[in-house]
Protein backbone atom coordinates (compact mmCIF):
# COMPACT_ATOMS: atom_id res chain seq x y z
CA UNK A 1 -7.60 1.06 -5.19
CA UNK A 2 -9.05 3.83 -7.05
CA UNK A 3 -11.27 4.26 -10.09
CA UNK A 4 -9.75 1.98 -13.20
CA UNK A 5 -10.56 3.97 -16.06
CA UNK A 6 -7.43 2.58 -18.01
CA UNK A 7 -9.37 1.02 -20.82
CA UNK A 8 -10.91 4.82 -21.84
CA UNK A 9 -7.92 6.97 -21.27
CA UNK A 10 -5.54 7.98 -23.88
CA UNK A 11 -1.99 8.02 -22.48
CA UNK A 12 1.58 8.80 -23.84
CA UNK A 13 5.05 7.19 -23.13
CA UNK A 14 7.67 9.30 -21.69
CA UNK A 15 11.03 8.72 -20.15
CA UNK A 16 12.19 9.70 -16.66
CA UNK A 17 14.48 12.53 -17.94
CA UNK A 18 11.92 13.95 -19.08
CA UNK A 19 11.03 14.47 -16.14
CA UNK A 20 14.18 16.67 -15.23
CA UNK A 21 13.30 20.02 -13.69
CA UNK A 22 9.31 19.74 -12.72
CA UNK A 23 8.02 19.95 -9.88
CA UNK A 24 5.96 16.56 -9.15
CA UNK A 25 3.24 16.23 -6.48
CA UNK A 26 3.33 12.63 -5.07
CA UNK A 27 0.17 11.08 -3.78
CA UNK A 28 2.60 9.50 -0.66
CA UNK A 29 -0.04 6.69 0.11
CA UNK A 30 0.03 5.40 -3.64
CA UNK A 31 3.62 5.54 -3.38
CA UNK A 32 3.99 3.65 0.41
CA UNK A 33 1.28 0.93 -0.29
CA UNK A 34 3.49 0.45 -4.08
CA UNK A 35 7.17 0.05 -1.78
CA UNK A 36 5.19 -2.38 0.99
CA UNK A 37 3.77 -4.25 -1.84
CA UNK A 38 6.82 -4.68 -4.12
CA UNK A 39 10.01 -4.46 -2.02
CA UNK A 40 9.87 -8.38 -0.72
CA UNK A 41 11.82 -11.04 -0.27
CA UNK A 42 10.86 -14.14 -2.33
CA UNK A 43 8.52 -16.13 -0.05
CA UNK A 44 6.37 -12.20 0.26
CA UNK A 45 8.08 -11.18 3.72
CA UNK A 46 9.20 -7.78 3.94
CA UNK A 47 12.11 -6.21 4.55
CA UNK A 48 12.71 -5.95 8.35
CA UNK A 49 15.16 -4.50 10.76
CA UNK A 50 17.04 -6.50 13.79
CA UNK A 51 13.34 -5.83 15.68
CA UNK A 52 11.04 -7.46 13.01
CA UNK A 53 9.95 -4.12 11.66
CA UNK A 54 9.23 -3.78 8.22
CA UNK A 55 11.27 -1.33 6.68
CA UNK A 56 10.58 -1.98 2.86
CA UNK A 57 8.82 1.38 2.85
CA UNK A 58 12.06 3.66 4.17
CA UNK A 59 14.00 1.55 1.32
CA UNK A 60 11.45 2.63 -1.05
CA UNK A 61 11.09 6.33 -0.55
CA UNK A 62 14.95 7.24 0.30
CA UNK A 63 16.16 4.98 -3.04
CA UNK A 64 13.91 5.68 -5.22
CA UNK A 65 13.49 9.28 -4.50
CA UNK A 66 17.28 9.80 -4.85
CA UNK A 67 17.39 8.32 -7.95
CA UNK A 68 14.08 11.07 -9.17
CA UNK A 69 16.46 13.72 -7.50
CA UNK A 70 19.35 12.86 -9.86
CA UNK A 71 17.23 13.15 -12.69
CA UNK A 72 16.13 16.32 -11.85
CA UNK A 73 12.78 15.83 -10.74
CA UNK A 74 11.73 17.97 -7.57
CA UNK A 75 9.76 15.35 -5.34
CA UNK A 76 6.45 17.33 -3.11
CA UNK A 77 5.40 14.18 -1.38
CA UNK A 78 1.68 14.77 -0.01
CA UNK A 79 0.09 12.79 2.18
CA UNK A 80 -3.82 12.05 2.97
CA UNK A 81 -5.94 13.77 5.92
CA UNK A 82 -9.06 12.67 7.43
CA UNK A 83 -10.99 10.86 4.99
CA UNK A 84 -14.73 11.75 3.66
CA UNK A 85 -17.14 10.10 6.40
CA UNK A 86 -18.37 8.14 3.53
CA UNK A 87 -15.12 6.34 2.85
CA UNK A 88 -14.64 4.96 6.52
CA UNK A 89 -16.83 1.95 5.64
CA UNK A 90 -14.76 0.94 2.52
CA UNK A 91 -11.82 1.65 4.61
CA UNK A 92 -12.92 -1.40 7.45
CA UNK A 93 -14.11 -3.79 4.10
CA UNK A 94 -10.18 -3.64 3.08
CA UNK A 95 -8.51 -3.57 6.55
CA UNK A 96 -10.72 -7.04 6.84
CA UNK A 97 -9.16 -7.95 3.10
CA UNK A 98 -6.37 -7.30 3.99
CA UNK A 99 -6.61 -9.86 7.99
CA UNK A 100 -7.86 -12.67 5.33
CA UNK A 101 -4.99 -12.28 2.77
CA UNK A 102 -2.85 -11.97 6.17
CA UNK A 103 -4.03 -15.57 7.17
CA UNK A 104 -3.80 -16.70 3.30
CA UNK A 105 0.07 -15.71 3.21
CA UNK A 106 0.68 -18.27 6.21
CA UNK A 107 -1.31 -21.11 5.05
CA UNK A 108 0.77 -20.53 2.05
CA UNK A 109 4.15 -20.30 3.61
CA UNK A 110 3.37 -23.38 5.74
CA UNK A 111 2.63 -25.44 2.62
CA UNK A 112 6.11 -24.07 1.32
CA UNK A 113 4.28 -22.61 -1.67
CA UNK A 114 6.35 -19.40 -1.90
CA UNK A 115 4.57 -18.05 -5.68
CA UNK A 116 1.32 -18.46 -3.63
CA UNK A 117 2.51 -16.51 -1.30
CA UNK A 118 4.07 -13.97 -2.56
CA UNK A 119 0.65 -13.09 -4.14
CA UNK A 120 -1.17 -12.90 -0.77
CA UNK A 121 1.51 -11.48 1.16
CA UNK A 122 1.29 -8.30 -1.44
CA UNK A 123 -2.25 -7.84 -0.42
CA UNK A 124 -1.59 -8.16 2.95
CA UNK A 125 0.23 -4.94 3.29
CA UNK A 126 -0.75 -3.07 6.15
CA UNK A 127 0.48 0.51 7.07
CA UNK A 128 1.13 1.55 11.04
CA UNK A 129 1.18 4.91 12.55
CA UNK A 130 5.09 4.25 13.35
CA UNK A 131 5.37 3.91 8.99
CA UNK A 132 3.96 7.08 8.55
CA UNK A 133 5.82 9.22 11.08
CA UNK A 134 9.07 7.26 9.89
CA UNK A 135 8.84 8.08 5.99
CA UNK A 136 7.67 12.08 6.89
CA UNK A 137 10.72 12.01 8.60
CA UNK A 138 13.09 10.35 6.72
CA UNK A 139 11.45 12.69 3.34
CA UNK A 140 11.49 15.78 6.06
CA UNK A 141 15.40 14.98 6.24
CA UNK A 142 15.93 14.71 3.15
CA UNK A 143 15.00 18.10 2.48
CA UNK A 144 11.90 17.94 0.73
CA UNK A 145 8.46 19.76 0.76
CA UNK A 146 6.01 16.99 3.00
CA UNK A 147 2.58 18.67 2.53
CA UNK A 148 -0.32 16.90 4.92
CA UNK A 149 -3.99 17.13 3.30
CA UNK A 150 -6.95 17.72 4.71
CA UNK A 151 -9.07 15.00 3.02
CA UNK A 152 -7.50 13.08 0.26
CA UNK A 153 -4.15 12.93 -0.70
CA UNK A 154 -4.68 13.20 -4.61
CA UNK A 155 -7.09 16.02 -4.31
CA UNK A 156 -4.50 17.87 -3.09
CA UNK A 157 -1.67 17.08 -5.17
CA UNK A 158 -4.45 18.14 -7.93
CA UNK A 159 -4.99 21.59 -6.10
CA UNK A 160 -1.05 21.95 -6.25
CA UNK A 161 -0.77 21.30 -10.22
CA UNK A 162 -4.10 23.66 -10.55
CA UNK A 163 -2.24 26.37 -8.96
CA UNK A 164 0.42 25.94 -11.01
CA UNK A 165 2.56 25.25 -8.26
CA UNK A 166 3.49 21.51 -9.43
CA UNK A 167 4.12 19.96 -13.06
CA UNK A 168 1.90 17.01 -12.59
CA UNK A 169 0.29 14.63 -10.15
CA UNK A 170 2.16 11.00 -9.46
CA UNK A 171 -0.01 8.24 -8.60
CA UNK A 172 -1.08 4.62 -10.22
CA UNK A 173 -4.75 6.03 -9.85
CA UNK A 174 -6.63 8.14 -11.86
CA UNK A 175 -8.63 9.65 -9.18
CA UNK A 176 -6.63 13.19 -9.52
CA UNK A 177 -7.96 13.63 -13.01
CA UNK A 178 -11.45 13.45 -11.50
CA UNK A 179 -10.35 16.07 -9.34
CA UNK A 180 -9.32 18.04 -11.64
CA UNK A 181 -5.33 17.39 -12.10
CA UNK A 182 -3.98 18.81 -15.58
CA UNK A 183 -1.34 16.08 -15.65
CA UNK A 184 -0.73 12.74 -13.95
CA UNK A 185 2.13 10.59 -14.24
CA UNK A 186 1.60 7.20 -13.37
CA UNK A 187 4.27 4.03 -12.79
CA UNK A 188 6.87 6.69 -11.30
CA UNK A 189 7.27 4.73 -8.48
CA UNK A 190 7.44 1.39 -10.43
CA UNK A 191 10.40 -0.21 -13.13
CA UNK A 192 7.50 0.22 -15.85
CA UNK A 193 7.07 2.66 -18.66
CA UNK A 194 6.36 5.69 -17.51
CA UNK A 195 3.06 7.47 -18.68
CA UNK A 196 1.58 11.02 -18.30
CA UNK A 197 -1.89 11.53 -19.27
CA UNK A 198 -3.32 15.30 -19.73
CA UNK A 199 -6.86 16.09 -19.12
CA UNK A 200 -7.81 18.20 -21.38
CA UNK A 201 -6.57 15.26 -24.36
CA UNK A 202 -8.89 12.87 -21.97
CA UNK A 203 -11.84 15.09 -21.92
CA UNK A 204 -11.09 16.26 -26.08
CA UNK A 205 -10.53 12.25 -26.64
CA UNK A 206 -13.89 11.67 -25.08
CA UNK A 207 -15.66 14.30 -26.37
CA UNK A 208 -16.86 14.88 -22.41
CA UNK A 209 -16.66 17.78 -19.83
CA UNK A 210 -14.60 17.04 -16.29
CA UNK A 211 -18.40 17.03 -14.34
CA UNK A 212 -19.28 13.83 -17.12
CA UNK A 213 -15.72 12.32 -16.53
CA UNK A 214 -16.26 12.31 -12.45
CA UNK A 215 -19.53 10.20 -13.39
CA UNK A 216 -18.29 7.71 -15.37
CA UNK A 217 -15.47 7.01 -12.58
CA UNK A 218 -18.67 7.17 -10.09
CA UNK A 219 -20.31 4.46 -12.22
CA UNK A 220 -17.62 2.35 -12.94
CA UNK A 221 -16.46 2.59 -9.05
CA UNK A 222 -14.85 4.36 -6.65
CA UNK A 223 -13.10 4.27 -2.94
CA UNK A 224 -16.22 6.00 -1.87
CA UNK A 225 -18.41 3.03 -4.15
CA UNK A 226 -16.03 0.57 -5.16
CA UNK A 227 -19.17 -1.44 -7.26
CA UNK A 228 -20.76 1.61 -8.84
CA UNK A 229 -23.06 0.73 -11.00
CA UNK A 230 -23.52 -3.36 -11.44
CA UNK A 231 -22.70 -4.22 -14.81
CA UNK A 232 -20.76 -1.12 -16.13
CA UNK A 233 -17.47 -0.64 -17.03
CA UNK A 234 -15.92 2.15 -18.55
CA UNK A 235 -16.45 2.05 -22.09
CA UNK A 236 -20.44 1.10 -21.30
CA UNK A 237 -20.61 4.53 -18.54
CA UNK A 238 -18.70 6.18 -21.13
CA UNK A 239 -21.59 5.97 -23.80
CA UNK A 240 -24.21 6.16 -20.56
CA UNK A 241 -23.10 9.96 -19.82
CA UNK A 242 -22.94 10.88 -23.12
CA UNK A 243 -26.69 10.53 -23.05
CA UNK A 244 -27.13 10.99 -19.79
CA UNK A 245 -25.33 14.40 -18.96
CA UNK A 246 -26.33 15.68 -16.01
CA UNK A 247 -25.90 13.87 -12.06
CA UNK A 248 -30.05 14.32 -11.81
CA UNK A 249 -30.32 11.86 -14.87
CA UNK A 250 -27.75 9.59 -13.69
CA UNK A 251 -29.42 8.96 -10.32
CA UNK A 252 -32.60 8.68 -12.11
CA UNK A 253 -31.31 6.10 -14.80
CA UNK A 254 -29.07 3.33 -12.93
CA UNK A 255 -29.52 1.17 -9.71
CA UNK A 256 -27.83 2.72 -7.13
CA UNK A 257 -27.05 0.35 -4.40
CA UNK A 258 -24.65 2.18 -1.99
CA UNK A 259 -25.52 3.95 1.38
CA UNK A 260 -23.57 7.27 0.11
CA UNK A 261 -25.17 8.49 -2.57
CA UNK A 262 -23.81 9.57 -6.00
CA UNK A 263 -24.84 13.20 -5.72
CA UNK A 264 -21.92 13.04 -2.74
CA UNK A 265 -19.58 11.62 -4.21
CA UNK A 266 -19.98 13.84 -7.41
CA UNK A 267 -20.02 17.23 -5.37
CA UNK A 268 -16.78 15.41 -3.27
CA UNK A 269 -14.83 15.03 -6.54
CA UNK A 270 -16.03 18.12 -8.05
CA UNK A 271 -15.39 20.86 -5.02
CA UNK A 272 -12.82 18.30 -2.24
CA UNK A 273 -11.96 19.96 0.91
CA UNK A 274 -8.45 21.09 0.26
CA UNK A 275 -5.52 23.01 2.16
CA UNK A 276 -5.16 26.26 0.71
CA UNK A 277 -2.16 27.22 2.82
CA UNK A 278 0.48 25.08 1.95
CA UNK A 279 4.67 25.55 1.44
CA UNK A 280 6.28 24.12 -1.02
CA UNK A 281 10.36 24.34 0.04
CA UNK A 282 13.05 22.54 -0.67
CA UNK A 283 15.80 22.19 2.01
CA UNK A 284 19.50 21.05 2.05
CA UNK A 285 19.72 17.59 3.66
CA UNK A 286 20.18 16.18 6.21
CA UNK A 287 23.03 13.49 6.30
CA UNK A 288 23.01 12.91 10.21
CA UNK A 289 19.69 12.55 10.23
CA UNK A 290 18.99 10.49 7.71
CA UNK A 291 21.46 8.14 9.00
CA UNK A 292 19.89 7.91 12.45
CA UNK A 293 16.63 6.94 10.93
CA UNK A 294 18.15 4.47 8.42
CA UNK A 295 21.44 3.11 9.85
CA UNK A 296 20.89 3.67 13.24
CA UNK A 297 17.09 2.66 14.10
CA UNK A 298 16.67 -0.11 11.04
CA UNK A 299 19.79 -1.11 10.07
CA UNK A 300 20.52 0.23 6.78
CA UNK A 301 23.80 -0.35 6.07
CA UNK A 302 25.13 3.20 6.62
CA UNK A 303 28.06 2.26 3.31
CA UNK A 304 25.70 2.29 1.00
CA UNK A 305 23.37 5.06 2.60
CA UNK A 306 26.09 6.91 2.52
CA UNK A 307 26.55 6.78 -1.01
CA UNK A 308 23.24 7.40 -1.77
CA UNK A 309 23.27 10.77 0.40
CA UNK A 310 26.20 11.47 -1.86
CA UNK A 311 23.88 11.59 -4.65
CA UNK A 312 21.12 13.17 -3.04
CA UNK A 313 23.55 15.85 -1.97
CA UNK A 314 24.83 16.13 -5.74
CA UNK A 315 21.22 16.12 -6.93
CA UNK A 316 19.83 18.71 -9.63
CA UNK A 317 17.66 20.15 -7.18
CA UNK A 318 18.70 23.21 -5.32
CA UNK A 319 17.21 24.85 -1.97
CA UNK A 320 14.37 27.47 -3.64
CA UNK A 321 11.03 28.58 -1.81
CA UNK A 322 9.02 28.56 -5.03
CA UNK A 323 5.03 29.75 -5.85
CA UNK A 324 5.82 28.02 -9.49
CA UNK A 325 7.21 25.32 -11.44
């Protein structure tokens, strides 16, 4: 989900070639959840293999990521930890979402109303253990950097671009600006316009600091407190932390009506527990490899994976260890 702060933030158009050369630290989760919810047939079932296992996400990440490699673009796909003890709750309200939009889907189906659906089937997306070890490996064999955070997925793609060690962040949330991102690029993984959004034009925009940005996300709702404050949206928190400034006056001002309380989930956004150790290398790939996780366990056909490997072995990128972008 993530905090919606769309209707506040100024963003600018830019094309995919753009694009060409940068390093780009991929919130993998954003990306996954995106390829299980769009890759479907027409009724909303996804792809599958010969065994009934959904493989829309391996289509996802190996053609779409190809086609970012052609362009240029060097892919870091990073991928979430253990999350805060305070998100576990919201995490068992969506897995129970996402059962009821499960039973939804098949009511649908059986009255043959595929639009209907379609719709419920996209919320229904759920992610196994067997998904995640299956993309690592498929990205892993494709030669690219697979970074695994500690805590949140987008605070560390935000740590990479701090240390200058990534371009931007790429993820339909916003969450990375709140922790602290210089640049994210959102609809990368999607056929819409694609649109990079600098903080320090947000905050200038605004006329806010990072530490006021954090609490109108916090107010407006977040994974950790996905109701904030009842009543606010983003424009109305905007204009409530430019007169209330500091997280003391904030708690003191609104209902608060969430177990965690906002002064955790401000310090979480502000200081997130992040690796510090990480490698960011780029490898050759793969083909065999590749192949034996598409072709030969799901039933890609191995024709057109192989022209895609083609490509990928064509690509702009080049094998580099780099500390830089």
């Amino acid at each position: 989900m993530g905090v919606n702060l769309r209707d506040i933030i100024p963003t600018e158009q830019i094309s995919l070639e753009s694009l060409s050369g940068k390093v780009i630290a991929i919130d993998a989760m954003n990306f996954l959840y995106q390829f299980l919810s769009s890759i479907r047939q027409k009724d909303g079932t996804p792809l599958m293999d010969s065994k009934g296992r959904v493989t829309s996400h391996l289509s996802g990440f190996f053609y779409r990521t190809v086609n970012f490699i052609e362009t240029g673009i060097k892919p870091v796909y990073v991928w979430d930890g253990e999350p805060p003890e305070f998100k576990k709750r919201e995490i068992e309200k969506r897995k129970e979402f996402r059962e009821e939009a499960q039973e939804k889907w098949k009511e649908a189906l059986e009255k043959g109303d595929f639009e209907e659906a379609r719709k419920h089937a996209k919320a229904a997306s759920f992610v196994s253990e067997e998904m995640l070890k299956d993309s690592k490996e498929l990205l892993k064999a494709m030669g690219l950097p697979v970074i695994q955070a500690k805590t949140e997925g987008e605070a560390q793609c935000a740590k990479i671009v701090i240390d200058g060690n990534s371009f931007a962040c790429a993820s339909q949330d916003y969450d990375s600006l709140l922790f602290g991102a210089l640049r994210l690029v959102r609809n990368l993984s999607a056929k819409e316009e694609l649109e990079i959004i600098y903080l320090d034009e947000v905050l200038k925009n605004l006329g806010i600091t990072r530490e006021q940005l954090i609490l109108v996300g916090i107010l407006v709702g977040t994974d950790y407190a996905p109701e904030g404050v009842r009543g606010i949206g983003p424009k109305k928190a905007l204009d409530f932390v430019r007169k209330f400034r500091k997280v003391e006056e904030i708690e003191r001002e609104v209902e608060w009506e969430h177990e965690v309380s906002i002064r955790e989930i401000f310090d979480f956004f502000l200081n997130p527990e992040v690796e510090e150790r990480y490698e960011i290398k780029f490898e050759k790939p793969d083909p065999e490899k590749i192949k034996k996780i598409l072709c030969d366990e799901h039933n890609f056909s191995e024709e057109r994976v192989s022209k895609y490997i083609e490509k990928l072995e064509r690509g702009k990128h080049t094998q580099r260890s780099l500390l830089g972008w």
